[in-house]
N, C-alpha and C. Protein backbone atom coordinates (compact mmCIF):
# COMPACT_ATOMS: atom_id res chain seq x y z
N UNK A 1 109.23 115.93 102.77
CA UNK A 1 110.49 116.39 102.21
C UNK A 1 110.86 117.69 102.93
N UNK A 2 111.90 117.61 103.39
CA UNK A 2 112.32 118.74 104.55
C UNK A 2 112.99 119.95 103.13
N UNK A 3 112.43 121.03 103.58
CA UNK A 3 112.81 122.16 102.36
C UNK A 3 113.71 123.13 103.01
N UNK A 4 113.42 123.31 104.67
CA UNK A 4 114.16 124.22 104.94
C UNK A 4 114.49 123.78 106.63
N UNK A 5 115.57 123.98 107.32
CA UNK A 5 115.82 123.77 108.78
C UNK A 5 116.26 124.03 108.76
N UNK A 6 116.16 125.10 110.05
CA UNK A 6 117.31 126.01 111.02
C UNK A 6 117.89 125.66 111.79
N UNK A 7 117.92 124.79 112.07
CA UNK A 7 118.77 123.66 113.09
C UNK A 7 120.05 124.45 112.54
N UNK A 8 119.61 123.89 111.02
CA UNK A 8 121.48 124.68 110.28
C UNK A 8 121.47 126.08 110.40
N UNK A 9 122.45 126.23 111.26
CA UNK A 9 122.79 127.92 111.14
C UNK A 9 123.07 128.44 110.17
N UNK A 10 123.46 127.51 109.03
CA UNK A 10 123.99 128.36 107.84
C UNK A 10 122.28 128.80 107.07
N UNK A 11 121.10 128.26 107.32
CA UNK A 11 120.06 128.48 106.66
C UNK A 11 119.38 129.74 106.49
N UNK A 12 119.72 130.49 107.67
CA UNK A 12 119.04 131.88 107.91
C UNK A 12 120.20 132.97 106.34
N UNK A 13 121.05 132.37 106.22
CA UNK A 13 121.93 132.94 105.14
C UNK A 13 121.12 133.13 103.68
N UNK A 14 120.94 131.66 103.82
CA UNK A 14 120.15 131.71 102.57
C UNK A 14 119.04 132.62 101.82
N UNK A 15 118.42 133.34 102.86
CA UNK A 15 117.48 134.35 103.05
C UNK A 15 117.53 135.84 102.41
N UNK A 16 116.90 135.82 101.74
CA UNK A 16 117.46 137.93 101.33
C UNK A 16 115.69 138.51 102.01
N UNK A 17 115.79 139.53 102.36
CA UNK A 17 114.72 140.73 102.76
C UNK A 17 114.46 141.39 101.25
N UNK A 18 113.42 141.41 101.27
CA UNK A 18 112.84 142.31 100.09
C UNK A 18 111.61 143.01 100.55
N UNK A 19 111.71 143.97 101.25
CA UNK A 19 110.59 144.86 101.69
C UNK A 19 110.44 145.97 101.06
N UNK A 20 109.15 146.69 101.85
CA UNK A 20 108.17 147.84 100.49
C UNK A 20 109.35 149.01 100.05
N UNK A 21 110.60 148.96 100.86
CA UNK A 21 111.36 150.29 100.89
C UNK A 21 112.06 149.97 99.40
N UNK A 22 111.49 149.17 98.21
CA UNK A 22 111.92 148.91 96.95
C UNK A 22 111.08 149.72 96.03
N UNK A 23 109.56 150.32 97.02
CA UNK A 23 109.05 151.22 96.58
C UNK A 23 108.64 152.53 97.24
N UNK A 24 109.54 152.39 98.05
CA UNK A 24 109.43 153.85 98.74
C UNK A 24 109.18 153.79 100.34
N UNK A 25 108.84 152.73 100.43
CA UNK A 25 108.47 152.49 101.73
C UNK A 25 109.22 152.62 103.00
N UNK A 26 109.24 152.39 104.35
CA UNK A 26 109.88 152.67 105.35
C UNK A 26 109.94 151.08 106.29
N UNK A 27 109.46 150.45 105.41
CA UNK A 27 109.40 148.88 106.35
C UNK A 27 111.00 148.07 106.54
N UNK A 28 110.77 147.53 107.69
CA UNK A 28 112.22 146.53 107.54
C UNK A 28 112.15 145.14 108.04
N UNK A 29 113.35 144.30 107.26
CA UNK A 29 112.88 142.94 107.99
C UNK A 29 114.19 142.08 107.90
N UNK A 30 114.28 140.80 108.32
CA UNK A 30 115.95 140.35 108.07
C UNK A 30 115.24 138.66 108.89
N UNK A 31 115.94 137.84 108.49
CA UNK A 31 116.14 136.74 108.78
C UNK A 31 117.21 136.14 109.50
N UNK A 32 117.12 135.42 110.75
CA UNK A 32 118.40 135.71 111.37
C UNK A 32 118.28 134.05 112.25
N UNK A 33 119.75 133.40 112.68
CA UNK A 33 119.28 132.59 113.76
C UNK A 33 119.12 133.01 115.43
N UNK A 34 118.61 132.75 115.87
CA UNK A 34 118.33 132.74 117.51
C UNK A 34 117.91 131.31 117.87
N UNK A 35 118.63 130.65 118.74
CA UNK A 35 118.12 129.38 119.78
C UNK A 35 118.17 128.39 119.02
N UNK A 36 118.58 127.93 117.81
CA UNK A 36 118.10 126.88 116.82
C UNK A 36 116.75 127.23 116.14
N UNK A 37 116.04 128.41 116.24
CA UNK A 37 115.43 128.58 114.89
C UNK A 37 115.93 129.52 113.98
N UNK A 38 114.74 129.53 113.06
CA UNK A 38 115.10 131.32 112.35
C UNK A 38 114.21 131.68 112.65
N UNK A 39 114.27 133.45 112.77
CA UNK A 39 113.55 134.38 113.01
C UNK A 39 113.81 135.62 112.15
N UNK A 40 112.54 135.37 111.85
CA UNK A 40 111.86 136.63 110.83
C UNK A 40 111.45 137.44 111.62
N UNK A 41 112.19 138.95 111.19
CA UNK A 41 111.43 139.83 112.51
C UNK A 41 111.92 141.04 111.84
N UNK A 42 111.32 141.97 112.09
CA UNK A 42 111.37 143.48 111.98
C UNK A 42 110.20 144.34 112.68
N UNK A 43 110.27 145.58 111.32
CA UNK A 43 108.98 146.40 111.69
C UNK A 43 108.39 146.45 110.39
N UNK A 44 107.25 146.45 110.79
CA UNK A 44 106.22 147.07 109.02
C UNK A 44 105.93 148.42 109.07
N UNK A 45 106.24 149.29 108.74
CA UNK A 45 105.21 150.53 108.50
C UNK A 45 104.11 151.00 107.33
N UNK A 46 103.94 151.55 107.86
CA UNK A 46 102.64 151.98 106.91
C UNK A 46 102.74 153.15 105.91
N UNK A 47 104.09 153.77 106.56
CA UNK A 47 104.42 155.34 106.07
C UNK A 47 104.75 155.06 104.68
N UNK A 48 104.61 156.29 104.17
CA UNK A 48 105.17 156.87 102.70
C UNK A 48 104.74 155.61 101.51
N UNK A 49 103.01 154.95 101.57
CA UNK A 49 102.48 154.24 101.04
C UNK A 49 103.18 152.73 101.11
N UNK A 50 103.92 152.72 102.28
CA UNK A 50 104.87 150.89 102.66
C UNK A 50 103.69 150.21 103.13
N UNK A 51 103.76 149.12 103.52
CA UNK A 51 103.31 147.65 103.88
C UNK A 51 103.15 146.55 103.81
N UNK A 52 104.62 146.00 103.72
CA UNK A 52 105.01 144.88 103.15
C UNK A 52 106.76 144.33 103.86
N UNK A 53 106.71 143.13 104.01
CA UNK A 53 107.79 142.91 104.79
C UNK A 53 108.12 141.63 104.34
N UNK A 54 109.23 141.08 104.00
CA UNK A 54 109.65 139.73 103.30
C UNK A 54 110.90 139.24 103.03
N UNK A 55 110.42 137.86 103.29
CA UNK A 55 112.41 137.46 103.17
C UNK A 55 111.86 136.26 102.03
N UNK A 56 113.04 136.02 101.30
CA UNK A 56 112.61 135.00 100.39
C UNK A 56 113.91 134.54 100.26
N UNK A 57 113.51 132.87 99.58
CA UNK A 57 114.91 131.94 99.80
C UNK A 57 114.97 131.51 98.07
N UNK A 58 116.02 132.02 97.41
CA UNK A 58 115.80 131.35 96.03
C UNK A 58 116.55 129.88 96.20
N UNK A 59 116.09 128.95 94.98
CA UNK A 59 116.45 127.66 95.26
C UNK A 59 116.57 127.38 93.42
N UNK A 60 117.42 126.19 93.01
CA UNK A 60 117.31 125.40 92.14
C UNK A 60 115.65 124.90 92.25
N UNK A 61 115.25 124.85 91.24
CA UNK A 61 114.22 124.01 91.01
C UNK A 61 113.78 122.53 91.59
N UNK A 62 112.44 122.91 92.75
CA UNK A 62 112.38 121.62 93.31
C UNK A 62 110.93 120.67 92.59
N UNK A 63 110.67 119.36 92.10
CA UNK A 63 109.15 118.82 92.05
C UNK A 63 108.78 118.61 93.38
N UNK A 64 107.98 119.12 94.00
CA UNK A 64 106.87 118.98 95.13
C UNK A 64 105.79 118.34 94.37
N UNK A 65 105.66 118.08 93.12
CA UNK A 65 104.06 117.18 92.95
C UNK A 65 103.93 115.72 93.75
N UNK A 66 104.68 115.42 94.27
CA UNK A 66 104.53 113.73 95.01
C UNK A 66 103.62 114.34 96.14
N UNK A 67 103.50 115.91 96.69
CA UNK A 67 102.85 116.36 98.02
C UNK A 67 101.68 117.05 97.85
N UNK A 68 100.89 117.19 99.14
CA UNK A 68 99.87 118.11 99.10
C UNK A 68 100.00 119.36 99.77
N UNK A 69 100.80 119.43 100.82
CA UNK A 69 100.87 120.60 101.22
C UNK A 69 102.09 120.86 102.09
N UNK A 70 102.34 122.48 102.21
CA UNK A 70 103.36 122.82 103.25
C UNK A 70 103.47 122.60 104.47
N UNK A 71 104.28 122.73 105.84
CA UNK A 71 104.05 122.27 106.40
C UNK A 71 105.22 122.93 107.33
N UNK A 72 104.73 124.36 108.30
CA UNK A 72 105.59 125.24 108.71
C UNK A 72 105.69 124.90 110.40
N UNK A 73 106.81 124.35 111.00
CA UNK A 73 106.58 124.15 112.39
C UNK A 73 107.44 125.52 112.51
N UNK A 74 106.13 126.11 113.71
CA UNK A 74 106.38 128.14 113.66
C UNK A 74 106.10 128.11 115.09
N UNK A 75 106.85 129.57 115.79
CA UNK A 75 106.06 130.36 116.63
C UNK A 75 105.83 131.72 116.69
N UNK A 76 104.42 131.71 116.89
CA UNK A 76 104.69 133.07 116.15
C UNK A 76 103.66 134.42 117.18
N UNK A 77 103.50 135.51 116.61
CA UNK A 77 103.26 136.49 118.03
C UNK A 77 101.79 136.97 117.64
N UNK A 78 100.78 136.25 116.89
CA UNK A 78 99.64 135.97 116.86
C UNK A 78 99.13 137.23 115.52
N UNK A 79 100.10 137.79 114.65
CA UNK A 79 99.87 138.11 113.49
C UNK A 79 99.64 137.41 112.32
N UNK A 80 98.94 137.73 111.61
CA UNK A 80 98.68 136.90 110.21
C UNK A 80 99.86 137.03 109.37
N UNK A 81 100.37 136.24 108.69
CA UNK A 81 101.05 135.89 108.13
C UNK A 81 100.92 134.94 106.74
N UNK A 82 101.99 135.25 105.56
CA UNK A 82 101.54 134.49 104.33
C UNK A 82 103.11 134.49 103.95
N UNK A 83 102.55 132.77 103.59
CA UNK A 83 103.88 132.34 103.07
C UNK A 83 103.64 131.90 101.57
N UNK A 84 104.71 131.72 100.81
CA UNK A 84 104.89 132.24 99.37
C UNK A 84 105.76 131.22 98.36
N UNK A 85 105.59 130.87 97.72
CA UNK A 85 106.07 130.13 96.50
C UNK A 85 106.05 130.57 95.51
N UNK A 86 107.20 130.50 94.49
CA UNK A 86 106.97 130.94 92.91
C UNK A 86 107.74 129.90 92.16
N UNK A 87 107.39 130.04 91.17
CA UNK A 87 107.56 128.94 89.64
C UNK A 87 108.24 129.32 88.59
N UNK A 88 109.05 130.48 89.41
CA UNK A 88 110.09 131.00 87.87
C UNK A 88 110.50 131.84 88.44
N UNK A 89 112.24 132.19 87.50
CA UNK A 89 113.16 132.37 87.98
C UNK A 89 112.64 134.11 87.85
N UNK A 90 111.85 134.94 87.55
CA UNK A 90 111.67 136.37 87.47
C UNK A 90 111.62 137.19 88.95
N UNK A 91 111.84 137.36 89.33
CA UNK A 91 112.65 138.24 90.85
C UNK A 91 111.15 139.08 90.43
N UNK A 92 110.33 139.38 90.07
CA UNK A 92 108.81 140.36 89.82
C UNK A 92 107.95 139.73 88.99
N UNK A 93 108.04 138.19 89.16
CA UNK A 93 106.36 137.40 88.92
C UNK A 93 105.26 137.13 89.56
N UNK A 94 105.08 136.18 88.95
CA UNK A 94 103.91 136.32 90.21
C UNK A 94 104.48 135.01 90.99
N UNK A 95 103.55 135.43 92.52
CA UNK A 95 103.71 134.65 93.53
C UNK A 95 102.81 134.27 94.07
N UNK A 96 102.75 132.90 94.56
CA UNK A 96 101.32 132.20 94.79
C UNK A 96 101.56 132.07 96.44
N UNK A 97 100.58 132.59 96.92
CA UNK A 97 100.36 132.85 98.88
C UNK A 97 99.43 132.20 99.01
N UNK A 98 99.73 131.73 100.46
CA UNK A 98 98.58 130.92 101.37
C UNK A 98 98.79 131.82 102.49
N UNK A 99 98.31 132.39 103.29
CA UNK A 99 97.94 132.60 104.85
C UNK A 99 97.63 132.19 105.87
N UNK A 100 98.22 132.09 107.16
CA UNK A 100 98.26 131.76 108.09
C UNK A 100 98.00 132.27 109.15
N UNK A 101 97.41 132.00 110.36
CA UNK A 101 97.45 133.20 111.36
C UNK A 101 98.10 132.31 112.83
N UNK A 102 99.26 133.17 113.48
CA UNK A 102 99.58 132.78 114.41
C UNK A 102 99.19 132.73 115.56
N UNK A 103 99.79 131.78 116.46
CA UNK A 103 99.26 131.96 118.17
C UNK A 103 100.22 132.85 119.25
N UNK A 104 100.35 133.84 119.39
CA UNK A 104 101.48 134.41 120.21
C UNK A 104 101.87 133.32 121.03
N UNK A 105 103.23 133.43 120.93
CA UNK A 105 104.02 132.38 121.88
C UNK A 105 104.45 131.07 122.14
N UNK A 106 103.19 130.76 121.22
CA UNK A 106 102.91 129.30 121.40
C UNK A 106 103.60 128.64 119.82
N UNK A 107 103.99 127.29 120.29
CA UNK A 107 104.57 126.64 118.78
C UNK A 107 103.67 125.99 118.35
N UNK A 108 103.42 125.90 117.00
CA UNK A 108 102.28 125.82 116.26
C UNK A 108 102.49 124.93 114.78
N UNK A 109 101.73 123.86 114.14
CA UNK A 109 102.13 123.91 112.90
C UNK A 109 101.31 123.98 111.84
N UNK A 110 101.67 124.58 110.86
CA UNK A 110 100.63 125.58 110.10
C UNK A 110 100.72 124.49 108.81
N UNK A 111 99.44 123.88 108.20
CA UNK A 111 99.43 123.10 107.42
C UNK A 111 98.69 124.09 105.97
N UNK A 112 99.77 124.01 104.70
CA UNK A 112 98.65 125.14 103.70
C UNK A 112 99.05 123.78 102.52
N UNK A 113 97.60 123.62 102.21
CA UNK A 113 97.30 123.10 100.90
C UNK A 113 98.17 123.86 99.79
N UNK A 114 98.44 123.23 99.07
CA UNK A 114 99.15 123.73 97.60
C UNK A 114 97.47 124.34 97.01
N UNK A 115 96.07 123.78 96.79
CA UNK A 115 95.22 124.09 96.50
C UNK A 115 94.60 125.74 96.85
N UNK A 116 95.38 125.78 98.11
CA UNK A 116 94.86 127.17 98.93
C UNK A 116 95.89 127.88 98.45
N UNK A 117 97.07 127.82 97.57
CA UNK A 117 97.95 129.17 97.28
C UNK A 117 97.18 129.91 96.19
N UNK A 118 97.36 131.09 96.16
CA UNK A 118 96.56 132.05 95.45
C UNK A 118 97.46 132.89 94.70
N UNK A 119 97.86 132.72 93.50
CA UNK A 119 98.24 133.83 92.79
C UNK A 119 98.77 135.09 92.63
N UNK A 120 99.35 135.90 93.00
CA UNK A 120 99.13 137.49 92.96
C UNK A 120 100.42 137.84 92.22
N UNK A 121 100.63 139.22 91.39
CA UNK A 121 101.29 139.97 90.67
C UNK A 121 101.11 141.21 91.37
N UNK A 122 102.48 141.68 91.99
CA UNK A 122 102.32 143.20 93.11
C UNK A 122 101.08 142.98 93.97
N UNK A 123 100.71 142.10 94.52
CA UNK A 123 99.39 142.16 95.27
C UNK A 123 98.07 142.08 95.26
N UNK A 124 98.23 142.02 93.60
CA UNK A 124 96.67 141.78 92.85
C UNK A 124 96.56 140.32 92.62
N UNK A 125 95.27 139.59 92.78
CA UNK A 125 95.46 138.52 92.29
C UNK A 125 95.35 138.16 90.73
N UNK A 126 95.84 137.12 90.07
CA UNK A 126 96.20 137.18 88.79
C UNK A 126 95.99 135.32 88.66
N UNK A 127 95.70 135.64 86.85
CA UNK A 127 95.44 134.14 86.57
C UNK A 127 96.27 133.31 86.87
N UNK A 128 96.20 131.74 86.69
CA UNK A 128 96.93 130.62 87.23
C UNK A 128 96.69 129.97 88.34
N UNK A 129 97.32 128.34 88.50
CA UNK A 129 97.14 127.67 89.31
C UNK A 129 99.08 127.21 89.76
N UNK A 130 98.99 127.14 91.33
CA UNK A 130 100.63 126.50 91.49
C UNK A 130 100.48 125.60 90.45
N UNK A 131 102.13 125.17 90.55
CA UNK A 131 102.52 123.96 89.89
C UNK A 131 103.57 123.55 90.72
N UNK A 132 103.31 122.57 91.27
CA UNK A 132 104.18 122.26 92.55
C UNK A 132 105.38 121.07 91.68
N UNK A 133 105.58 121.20 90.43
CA UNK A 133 106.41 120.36 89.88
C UNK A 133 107.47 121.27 90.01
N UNK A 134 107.58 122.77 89.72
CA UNK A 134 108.29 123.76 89.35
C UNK A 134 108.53 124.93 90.32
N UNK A 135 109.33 124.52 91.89
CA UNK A 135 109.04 125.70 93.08
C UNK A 135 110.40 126.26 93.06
N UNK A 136 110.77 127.25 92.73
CA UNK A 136 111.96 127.98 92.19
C UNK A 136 111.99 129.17 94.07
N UNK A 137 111.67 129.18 94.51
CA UNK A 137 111.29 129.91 96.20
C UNK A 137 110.41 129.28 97.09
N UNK A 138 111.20 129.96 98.16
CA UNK A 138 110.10 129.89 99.66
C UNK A 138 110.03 131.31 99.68
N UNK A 139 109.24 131.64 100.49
CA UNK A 139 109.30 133.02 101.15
C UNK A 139 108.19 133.39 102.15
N UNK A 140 108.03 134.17 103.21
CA UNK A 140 108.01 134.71 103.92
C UNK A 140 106.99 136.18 104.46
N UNK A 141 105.95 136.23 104.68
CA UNK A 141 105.25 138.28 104.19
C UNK A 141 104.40 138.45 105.18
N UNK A 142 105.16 139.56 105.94
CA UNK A 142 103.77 140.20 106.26
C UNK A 142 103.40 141.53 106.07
N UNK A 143 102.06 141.38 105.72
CA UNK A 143 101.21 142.52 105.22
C UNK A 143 100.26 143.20 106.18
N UNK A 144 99.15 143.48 105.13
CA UNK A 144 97.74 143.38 105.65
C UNK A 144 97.53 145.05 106.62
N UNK A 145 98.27 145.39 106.57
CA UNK A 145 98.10 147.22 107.19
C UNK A 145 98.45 146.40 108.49
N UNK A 146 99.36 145.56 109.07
CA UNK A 146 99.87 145.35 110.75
C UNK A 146 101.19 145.89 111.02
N UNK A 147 100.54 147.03 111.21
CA UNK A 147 101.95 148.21 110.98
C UNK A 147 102.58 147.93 112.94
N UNK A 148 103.89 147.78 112.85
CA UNK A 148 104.53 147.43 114.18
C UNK A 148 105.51 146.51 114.46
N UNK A 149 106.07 146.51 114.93
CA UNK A 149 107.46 145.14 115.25
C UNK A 149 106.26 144.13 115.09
N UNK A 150 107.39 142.90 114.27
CA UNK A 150 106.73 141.78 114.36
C UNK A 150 108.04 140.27 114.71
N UNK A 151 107.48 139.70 114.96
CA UNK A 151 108.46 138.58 114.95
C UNK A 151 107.75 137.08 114.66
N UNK A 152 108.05 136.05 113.71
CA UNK A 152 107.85 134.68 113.29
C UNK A 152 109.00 134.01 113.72
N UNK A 153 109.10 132.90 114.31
CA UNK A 153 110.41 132.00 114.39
C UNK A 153 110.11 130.74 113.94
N UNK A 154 110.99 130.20 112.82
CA UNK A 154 110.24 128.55 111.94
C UNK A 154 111.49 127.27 112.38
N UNK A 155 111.16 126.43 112.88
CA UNK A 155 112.33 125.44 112.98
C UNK A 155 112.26 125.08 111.67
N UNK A 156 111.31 124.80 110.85
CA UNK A 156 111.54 123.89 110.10
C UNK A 156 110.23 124.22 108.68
N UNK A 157 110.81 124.12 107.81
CA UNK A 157 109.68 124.17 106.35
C UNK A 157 109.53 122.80 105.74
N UNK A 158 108.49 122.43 105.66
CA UNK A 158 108.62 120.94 104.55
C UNK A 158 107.61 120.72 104.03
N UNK A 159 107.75 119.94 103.10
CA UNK A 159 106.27 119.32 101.65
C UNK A 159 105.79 117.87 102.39
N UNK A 160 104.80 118.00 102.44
CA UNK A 160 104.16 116.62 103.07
C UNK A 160 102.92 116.17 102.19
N UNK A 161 102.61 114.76 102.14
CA UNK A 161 100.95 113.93 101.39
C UNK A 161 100.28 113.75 102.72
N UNK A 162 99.07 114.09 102.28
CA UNK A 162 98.00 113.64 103.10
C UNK A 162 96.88 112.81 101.89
């Protein structure tokens, strides 16, 4: 089930940035098209307790339970990266991450179990399991203290069975 393609130029729209500068931070980030993908790109900093960088796509309510996992055709500049799902409409719930790590340059496709998303509230992890009946977002993060320009480019997001 195709969730997201940049083919459509109008897709990178869909996108809002929500980085650490919501808490003080100095990070930036934006979602944009280039070439027929999107590209996620900014800078992260580290300053004034920031480190955090994110674009997220709100959506009507999709069931993904017919699938097992995501399924990101990326290229990306060999930073780790975590992509993000949530299950309710609260703009500060929790959000369930899987991680990824890229290949500079190279196009890549990053397969994350629904089993491997993990929980977290502000960054802590917190009780619960997804519920892939109820995916109210996509989204987008990088963390992890990789303070520096970064850039991800995704043709395409989708739910796949294995």
């Amino acid at each position: 089930m195709l969730l997201a393609d940049f083919n459509d130029r109008a897709e990178p729209g869909r996108w809002q940035s929500i980085d650490d500068v919501v808490m003080g931070g100095q990070s930036a980030s934006a979602m944009f098209t280039g070439d027929g993908v999107g590209v996620f790109a900014g800078r992260l900093s580290l300053e004034r307790d920031g480190g955090f960088a994110s674009v997220r796509r709100r959506d009507q309510p999709v069931d993904l339970s017919a699938f097992d996992v995501i399924e990101l055709r990326l290229r990306g500049d060999g930073k780790r990266t975590k992509f993000n799902l949530r299950s309710s409409a609260d703009f500060d719930g929790v959000v369930y991450q899987a991680s990824f790590e890229t290949q500079s340059a190279i196009w890549q496709t990053a397969r994350l179990a629904f089993a491997a998303f993990v929980p977290r509230f502000r960054g802590r992890v917190a009780p619960g399991t997804l519920n892939p009946a109820h995916v109210t977002s996509l989204g987008v993060l990088i963390s992890d203290r990789q303070a520096g320009v970064f850039r991800l480019e995704l043709s395409t997001i989708a739910a796949a069975a294995y």
